[in-house]
Protein backbone atom coordinates (compact mmCIF):
# COMPACT_ATOMS: atom_id res chain seq x y z
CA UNK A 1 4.58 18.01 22.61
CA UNK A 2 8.06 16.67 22.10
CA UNK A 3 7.63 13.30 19.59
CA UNK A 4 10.52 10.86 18.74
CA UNK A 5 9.78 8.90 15.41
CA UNK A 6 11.52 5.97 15.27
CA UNK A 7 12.03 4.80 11.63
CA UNK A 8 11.88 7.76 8.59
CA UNK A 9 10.32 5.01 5.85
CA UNK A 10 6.84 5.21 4.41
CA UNK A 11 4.77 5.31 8.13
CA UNK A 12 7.45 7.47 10.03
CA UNK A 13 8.36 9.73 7.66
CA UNK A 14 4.44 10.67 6.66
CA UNK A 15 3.58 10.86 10.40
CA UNK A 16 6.62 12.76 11.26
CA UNK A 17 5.65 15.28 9.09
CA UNK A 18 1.94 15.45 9.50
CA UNK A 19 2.52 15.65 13.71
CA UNK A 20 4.84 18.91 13.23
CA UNK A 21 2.51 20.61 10.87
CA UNK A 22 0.33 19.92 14.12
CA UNK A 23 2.53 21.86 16.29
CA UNK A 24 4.42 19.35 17.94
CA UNK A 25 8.32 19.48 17.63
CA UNK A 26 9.11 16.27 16.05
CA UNK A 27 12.87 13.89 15.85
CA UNK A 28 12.69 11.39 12.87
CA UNK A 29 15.45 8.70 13.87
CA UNK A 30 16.82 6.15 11.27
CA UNK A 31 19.25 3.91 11.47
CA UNK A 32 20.53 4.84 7.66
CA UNK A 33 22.89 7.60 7.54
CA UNK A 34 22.55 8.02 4.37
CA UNK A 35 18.57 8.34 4.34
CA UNK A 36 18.99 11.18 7.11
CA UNK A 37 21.31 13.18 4.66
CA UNK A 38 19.03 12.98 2.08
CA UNK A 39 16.18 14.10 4.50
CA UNK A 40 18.57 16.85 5.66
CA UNK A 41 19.27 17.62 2.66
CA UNK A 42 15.31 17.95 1.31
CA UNK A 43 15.25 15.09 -0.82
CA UNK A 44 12.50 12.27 -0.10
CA UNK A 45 13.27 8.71 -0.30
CA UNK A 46 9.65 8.06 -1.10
CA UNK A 47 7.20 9.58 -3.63
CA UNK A 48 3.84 10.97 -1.65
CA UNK A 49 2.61 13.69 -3.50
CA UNK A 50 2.59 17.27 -1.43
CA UNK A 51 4.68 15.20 1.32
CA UNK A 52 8.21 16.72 0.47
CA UNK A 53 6.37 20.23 0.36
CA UNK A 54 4.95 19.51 4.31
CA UNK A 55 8.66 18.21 5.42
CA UNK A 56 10.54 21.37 4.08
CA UNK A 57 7.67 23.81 5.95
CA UNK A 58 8.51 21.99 9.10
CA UNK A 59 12.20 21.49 8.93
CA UNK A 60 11.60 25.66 7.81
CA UNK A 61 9.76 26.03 10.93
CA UNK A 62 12.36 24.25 13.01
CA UNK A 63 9.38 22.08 14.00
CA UNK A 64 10.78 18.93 12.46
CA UNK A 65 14.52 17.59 12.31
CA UNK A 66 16.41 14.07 11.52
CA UNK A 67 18.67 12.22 13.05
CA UNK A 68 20.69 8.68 13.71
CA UNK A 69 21.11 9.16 17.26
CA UNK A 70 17.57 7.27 19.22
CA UNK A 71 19.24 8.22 22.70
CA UNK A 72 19.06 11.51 22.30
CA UNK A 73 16.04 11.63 20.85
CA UNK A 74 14.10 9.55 23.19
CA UNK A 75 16.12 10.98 26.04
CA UNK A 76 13.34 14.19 25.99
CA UNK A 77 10.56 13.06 23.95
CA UNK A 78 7.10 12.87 25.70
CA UNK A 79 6.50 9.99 23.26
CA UNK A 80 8.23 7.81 21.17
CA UNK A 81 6.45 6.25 18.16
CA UNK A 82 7.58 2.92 16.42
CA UNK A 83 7.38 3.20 12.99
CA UNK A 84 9.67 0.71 11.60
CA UNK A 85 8.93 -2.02 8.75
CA UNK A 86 6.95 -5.22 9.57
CA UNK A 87 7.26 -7.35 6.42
CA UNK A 88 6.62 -10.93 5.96
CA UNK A 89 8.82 -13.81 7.27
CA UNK A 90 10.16 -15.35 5.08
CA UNK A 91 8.28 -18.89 4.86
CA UNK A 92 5.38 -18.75 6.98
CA UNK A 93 3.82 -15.30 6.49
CA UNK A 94 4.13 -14.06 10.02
CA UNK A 95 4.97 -10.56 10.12
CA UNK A 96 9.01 -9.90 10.96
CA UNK A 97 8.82 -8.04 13.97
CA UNK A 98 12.49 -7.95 14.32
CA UNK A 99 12.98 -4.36 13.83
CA UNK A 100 10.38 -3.85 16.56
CA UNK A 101 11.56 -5.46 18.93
CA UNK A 102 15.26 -4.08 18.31
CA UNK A 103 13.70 -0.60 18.71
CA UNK A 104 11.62 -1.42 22.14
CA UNK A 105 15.03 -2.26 23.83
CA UNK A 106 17.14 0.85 22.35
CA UNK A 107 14.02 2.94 23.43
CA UNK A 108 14.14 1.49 27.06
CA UNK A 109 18.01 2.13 27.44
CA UNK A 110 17.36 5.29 26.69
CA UNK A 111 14.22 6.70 28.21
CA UNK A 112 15.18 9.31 31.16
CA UNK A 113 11.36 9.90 32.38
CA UNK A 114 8.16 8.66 32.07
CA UNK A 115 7.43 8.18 27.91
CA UNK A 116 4.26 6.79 26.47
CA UNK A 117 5.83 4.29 23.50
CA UNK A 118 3.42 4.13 20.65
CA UNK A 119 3.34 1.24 18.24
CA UNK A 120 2.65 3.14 14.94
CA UNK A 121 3.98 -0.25 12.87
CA UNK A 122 1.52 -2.78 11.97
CA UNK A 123 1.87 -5.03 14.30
CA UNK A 124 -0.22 -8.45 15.19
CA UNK A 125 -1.96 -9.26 19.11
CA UNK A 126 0.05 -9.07 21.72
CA UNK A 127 3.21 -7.07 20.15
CA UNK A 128 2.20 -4.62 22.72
CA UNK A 129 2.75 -6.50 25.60
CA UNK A 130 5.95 -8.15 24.18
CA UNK A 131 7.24 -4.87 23.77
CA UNK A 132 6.41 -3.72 27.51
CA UNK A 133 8.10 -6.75 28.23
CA UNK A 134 10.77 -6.13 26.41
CA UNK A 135 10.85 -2.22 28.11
CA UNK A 136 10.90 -3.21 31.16
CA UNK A 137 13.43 -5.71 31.10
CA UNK A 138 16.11 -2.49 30.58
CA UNK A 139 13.69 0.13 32.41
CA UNK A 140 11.82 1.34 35.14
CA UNK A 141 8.05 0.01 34.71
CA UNK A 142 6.58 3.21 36.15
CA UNK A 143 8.47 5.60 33.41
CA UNK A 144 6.56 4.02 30.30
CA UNK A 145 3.26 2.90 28.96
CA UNK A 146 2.59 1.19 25.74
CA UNK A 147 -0.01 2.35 23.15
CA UNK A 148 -1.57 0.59 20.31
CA UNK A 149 -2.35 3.60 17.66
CA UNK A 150 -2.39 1.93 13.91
CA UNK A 151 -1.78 3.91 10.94
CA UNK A 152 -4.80 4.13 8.52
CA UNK A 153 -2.53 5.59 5.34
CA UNK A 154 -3.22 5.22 1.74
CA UNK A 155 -0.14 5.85 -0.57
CA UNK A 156 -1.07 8.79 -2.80
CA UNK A 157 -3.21 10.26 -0.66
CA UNK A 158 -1.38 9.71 3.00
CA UNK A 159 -1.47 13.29 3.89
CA UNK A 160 -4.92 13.82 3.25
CA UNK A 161 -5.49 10.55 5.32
CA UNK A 162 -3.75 11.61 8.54
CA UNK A 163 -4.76 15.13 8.78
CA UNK A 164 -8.29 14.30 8.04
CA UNK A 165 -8.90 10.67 9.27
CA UNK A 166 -11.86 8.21 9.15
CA UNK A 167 -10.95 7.79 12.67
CA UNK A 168 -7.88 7.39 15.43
CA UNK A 169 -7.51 4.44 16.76
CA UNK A 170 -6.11 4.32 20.34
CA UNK A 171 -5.40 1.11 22.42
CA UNK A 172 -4.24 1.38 25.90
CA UNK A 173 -5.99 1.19 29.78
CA UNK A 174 -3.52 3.89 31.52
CA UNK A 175 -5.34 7.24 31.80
CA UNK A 176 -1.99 9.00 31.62
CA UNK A 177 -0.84 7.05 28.24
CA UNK A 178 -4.31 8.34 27.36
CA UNK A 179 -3.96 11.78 28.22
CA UNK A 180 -0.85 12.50 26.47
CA UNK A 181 -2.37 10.23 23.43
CA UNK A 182 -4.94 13.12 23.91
CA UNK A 183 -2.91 15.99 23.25
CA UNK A 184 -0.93 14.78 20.42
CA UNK A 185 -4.07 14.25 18.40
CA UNK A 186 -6.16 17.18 19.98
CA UNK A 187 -5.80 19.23 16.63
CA UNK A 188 -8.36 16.43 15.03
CA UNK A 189 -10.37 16.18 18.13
CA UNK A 190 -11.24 20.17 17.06
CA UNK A 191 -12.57 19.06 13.32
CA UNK A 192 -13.98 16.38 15.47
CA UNK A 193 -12.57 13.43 14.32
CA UNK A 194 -13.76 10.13 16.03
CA UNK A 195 -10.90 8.90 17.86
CA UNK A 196 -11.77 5.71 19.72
CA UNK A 197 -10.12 4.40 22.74
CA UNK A 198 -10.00 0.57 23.27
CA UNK A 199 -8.00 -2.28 25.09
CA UNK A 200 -4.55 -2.49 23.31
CA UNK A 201 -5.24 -6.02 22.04
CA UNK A 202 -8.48 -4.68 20.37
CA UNK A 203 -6.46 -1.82 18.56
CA UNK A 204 -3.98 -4.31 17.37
CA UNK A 205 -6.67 -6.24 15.57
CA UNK A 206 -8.42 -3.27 14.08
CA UNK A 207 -5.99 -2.50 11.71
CA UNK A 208 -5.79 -6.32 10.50
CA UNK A 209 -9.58 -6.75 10.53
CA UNK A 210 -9.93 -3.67 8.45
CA UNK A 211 -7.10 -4.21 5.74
CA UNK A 212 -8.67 -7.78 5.55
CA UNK A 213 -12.38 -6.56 5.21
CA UNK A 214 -11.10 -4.55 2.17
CA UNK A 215 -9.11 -6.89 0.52
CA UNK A 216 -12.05 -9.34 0.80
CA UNK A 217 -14.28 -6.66 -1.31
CA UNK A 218 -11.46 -6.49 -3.85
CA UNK A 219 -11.54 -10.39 -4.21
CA UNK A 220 -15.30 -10.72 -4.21
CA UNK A 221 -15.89 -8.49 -6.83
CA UNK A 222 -13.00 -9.63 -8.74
CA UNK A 223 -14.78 -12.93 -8.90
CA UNK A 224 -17.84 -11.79 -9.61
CA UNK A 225 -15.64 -9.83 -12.75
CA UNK A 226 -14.45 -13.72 -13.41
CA UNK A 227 -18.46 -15.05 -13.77
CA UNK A 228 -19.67 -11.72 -15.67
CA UNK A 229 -17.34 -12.92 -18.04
CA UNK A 230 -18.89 -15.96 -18.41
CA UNK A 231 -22.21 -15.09 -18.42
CA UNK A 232 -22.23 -11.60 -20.56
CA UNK A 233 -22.84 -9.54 -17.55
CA UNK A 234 -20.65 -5.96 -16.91
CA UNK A 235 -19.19 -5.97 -13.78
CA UNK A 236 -19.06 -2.40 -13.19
CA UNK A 237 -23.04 -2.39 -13.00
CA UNK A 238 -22.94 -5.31 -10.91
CA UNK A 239 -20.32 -3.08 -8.31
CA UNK A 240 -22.94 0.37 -8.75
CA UNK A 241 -25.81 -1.92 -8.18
CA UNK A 242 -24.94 -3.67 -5.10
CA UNK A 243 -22.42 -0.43 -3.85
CA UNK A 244 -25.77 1.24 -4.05
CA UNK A 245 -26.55 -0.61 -0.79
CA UNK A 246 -25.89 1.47 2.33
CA UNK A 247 -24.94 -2.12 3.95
CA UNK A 248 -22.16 -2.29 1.14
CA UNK A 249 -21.06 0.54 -0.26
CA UNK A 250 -19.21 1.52 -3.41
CA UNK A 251 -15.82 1.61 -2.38
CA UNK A 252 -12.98 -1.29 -3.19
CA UNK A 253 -15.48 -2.50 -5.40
CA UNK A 254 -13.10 -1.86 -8.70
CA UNK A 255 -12.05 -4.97 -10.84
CA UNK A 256 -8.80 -5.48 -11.92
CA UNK A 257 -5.60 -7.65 -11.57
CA UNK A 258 -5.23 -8.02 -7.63
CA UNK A 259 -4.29 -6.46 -4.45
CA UNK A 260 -0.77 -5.82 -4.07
CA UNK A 261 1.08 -2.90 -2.30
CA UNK A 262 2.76 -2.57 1.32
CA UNK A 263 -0.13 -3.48 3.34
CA UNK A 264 -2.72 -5.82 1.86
CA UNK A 265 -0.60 -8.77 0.99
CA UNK A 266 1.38 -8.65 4.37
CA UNK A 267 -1.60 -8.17 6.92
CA UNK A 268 -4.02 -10.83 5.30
CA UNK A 269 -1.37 -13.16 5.62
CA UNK A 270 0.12 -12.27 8.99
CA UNK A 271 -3.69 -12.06 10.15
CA UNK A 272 -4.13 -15.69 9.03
CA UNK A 273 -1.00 -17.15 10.21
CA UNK A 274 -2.10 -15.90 13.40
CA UNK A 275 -5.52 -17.05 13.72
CA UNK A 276 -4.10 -20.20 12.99
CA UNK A 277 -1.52 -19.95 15.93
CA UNK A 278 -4.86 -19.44 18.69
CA UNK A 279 -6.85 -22.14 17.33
CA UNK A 280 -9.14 -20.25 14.72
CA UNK A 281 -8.15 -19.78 11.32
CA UNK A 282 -10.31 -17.04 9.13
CA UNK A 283 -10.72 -19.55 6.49
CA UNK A 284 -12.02 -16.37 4.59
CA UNK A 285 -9.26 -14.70 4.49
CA UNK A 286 -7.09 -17.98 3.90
CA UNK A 287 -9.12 -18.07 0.32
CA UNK A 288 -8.89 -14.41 -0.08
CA UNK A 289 -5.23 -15.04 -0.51
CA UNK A 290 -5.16 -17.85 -2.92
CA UNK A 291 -7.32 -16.10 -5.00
CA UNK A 292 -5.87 -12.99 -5.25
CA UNK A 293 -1.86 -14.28 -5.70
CA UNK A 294 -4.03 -17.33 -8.38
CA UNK A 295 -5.41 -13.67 -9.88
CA UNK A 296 -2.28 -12.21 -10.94
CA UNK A 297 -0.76 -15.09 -13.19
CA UNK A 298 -4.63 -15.86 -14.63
CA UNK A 299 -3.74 -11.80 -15.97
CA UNK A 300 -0.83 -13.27 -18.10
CA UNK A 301 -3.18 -15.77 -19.72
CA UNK A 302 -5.57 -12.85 -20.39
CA UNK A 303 -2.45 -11.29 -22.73
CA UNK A 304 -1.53 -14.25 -24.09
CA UNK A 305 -5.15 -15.15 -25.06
CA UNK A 306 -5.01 -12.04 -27.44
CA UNK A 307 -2.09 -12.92 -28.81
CA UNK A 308 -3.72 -15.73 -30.29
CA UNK A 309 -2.51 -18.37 -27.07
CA UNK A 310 1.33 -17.50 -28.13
CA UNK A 311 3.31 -15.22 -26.49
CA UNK A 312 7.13 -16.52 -27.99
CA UNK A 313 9.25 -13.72 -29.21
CA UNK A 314 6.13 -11.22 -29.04
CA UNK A 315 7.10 -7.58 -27.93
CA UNK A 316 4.37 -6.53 -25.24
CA UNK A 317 4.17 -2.64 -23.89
CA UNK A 318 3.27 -2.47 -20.19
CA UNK A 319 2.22 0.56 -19.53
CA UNK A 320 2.27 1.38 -14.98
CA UNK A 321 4.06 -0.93 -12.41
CA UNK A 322 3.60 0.29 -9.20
CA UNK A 323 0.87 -1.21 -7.46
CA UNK A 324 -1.75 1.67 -7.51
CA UNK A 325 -1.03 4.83 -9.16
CA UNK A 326 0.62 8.29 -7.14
CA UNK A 327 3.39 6.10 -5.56
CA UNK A 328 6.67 4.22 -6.48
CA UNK A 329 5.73 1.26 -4.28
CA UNK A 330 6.73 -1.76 -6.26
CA UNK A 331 5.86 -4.12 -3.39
CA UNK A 332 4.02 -7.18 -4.34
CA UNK A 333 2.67 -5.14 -7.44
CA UNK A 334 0.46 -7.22 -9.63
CA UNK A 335 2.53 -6.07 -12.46
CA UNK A 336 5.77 -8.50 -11.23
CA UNK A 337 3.81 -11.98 -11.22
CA UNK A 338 2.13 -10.74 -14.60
CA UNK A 339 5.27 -9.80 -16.09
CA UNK A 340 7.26 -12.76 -15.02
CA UNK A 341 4.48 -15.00 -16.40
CA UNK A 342 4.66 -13.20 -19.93
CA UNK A 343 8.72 -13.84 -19.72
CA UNK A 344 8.49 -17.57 -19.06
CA UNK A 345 5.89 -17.49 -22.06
CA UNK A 346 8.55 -16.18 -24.11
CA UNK A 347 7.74 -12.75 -24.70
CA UNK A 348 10.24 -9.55 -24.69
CA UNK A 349 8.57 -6.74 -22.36
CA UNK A 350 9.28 -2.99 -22.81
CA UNK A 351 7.48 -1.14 -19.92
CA UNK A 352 7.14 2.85 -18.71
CA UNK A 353 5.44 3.82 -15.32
CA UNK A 354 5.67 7.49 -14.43
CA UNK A 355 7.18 7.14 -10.70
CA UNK A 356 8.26 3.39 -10.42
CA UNK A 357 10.93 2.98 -12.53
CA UNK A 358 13.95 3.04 -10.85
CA UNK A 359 11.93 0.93 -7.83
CA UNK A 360 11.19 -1.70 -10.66
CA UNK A 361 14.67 -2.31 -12.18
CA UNK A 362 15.80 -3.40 -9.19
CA UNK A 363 12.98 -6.64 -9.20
CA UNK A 364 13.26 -7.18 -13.30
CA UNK A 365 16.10 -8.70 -15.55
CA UNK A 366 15.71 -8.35 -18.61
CA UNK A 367 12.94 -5.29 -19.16
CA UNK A 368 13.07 -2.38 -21.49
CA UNK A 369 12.07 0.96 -19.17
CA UNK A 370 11.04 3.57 -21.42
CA UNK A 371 10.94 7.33 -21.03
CA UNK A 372 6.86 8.07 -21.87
CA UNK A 373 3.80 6.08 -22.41
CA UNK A 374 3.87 5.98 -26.32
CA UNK A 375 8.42 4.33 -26.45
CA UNK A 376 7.18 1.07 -25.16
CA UNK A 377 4.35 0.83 -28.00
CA UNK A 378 6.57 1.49 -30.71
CA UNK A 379 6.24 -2.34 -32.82
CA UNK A 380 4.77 -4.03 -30.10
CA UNK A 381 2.65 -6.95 -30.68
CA UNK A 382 0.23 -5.59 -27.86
CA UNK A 383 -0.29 -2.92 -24.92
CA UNK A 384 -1.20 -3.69 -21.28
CA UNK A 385 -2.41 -1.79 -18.66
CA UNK A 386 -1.61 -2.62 -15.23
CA UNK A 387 -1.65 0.20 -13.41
CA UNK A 388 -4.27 3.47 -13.68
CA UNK A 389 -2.00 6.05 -13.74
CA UNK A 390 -4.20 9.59 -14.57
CA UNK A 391 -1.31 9.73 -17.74
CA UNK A 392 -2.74 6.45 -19.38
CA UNK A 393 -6.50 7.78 -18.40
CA UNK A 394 -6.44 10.01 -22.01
CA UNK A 395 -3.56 8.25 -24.17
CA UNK A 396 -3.68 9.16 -27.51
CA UNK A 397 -5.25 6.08 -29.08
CA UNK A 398 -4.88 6.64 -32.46
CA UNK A 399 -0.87 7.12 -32.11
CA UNK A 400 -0.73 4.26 -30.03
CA UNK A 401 -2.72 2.19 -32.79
CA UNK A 402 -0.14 3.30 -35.29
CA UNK A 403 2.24 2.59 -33.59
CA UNK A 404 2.01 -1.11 -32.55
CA UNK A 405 2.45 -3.98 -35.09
CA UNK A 406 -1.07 -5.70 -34.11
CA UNK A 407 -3.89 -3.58 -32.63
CA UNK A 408 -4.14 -5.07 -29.53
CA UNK A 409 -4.92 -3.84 -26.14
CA UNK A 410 -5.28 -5.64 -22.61
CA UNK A 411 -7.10 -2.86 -20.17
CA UNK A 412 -6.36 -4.75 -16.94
CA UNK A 413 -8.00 -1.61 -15.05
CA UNK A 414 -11.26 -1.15 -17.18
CA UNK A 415 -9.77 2.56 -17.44
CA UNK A 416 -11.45 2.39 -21.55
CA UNK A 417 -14.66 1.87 -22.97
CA UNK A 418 -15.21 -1.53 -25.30
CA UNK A 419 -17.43 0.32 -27.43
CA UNK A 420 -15.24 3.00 -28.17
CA UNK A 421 -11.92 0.77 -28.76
CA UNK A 422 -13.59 -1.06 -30.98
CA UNK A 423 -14.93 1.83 -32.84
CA UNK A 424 -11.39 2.96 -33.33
CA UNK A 425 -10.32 -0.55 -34.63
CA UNK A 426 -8.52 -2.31 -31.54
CA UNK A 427 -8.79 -5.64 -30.35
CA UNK A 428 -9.53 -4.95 -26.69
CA UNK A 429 -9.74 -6.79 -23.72
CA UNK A 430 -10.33 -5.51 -20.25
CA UNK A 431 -11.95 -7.19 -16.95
CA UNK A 432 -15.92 -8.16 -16.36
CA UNK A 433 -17.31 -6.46 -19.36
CA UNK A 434 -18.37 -7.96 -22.41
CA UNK A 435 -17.11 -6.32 -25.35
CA UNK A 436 -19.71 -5.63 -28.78
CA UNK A 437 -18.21 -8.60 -30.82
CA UNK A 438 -18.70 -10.60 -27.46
CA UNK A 439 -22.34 -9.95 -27.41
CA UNK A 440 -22.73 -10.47 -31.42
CA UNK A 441 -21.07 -13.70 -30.93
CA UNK A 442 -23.34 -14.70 -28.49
């Protein structure tokens, strides 16, 4: 089938990709000139391992090209996905469905025949019908349907996600938006992957629902981290013991310093502000977002705790600041509200992350990037761990001990052992578990 992608950024640029390696011949469409050279040109303007690898095999193939021109590429496409950004509005948390909305009318001025127009964005109830509206205010209501069909995609391992899904999500009531819905996915429906058809307003939720279910499983067991504190207990026996529980299960259960990323932060809240707009407001996930944006600063105090409650003029190595390791996503990374705490507390930060970077010193004044894992270490008063990165997995410890001015080591991702840092001589903190002096002092 003939696909238009409209928007080449994290979601349209993955499922571009991933629909050509399917067979289709696929048109990525962006606004940004410059992005489309780039693309043109091979390079990626994302990191998503193996995805710049899939893009050159299609382009190769002639299965997958670029462009700025949406007319033309709508003009013979049998569908047109919308895969532009939704971010948060500025002040109330809705999502911005600007760019949406701009791409529903340039679709509709440009469709010739009858096009099945897929929302692909993240989008909240009733975007689908705003956008027919919006279709068939420039266009013929019998040449398009609109389709709910959410993107499921974890950064680092997006690839793997689309071409071997949980499930496909589908949300429409017209059998012949369904049938071509049908063929653009039938290369899953042969491994058979569920793919589940449902009212539009029902798809739209899904993807909400489900980002909000997991970040509620983050926040739970990060406060369960917070009273095994307290209480002695190690979290990470706590998650295998109740993750043991088919009714649970083990996964999002990890402690640490917070959701961040593209996609939690932005759908809890626009889920919220929108129960709130019909009369019902998850309460739930109201607190799951106080807790988690309360989470990141508490993170700082953990730091400054170690430096003995004073953090003025101290030199502190952060080691990762993306939000979860095999990406350069710096959006709403735990790692800015920690290191913008430590700042204000007076303390001079020299930081390394192996992909985020250049993403990074466009959010933080004042920050030493270094080139490797050991720079940042080099006199430091301490060394913090935001983000698991495999690199920082198997760090030499004994070069990093000789290197820093005090011994100390904040393990915001649990990644070490207590018993074995403080065999080696470190003062170590990390999240939920006791530590041996802990349990002496008790």
């Amino acid at each position: 089938m003939r696909i238009a992608m409209i928007g080449s950024g994290y979601v349209g640029l993955v499922s571009g990709a991933c629909f050509s390696e399917f067979g289709h011949d696929v048109i990525c469409v962006d606004k940004d000139a410059k992005k489309i050279e780039l693309l043109e040109d091979g390079v990626m303007p994302i990191y998503e391992p193996g995805l710049d690898t899939l893009v050159a095999k299609n382009v190769k193939a002639g299965r997958l090209t670029f462009t700025t021109d949406l007319r033309a590429a709508v003009a013979d496409a049998d569908a047109v996905f919308i895969g532009v950004g939704t971010p948060s509005r500025r002040g109330d948390g809705k999502a911005d469905l600007t760019y949406v909305y701009a791409a529903a009318k340039e679709i509709g001025e440009a469709i010739t025949d009858y096009t099945v127009v897929v929302t692909k964005s993240t989008v909240p109830v009733g975007t689908g019908a705003e956008v027919s509206k919006i279709l068939s205010d420039v266009c013929d209501e019998n040449k398009f349907d609109v389709v709910s069909n959410p993107e499921f995609l974890r950064e680092g391992a997006a690839i793997e996600d689309f071409m071997r899904p949980d499930r496909v999500v589908v949300g429409t009531e017209s059998e012949r938006a369904r049938k071509v819905m049908e063929g653009i996915y039938r290369p899953l429906s042969l491994i058979q992957t569920p793919i589940l058809f449902t009212s539009r307003e029902s798809s739209e939720l899904i993807k909400y629902a489900g980002n909000a279910f997991l970040a509620t499983k983050i926040t739970f067991i990060n406060e369960m981290a917070n009273l095994c504190e307290k209480v002695g207990a190690d979290v990470h026996d706590v998650a295998k013991g109740i993750g043991l529980d088919g009714r649970i299960g083990s996964k999002f259960l990890h402690p640490g310093p917070g959701f961040g990323g593209s996609c939690f932060p932005k759908d809890t809240r626009a889920l919220y502000e929108t129960s709130k707009e019909y009369g019902v407001p998850t309460q739930l996930v109201g607190t799951v977002i106080d807790f988690n944006e309360d989470r990141k600063s508490k993170m700082a105090d953990k730091v400054v705790h170690m430096l003995g409650g004073n953090a003025q003029g101290k030199k502190i190595a952060i080691l990762g600041l993306t939000f979860k390791p095999n990406t350069d996503d710096m959006r709403e990374s735990p790692s800015i509200d920690i290191i913008e705490s430590l700042q204000k507390a007076g303390a001079n930060i020299h930081a390394y992350d192996p992909e985020g970077m250049k993403e990074a010193e466009e959010i933080f004044n004042n920050v030493s990037f270094c080139k490797n894992a050991y720079e940042p270490a080099e006199g430091a008063d301490a060394v913090v761990i935001i983000t698991e990165w495999n690199e920082f997995r198997a760090l030499d410890l004994k070069r990093i001990k000789s290197l820093l001015k005090d011994p100390v080591l904040v393990d915001l991702r649990n990644i070490y052992e207590p018993e074995e840092m403080e065999t080696l001589g470190f003062k170590y903190m990390c999240v939920g578990r006791p530590t041996p002096s802990q349990i002496e002092g008790k």
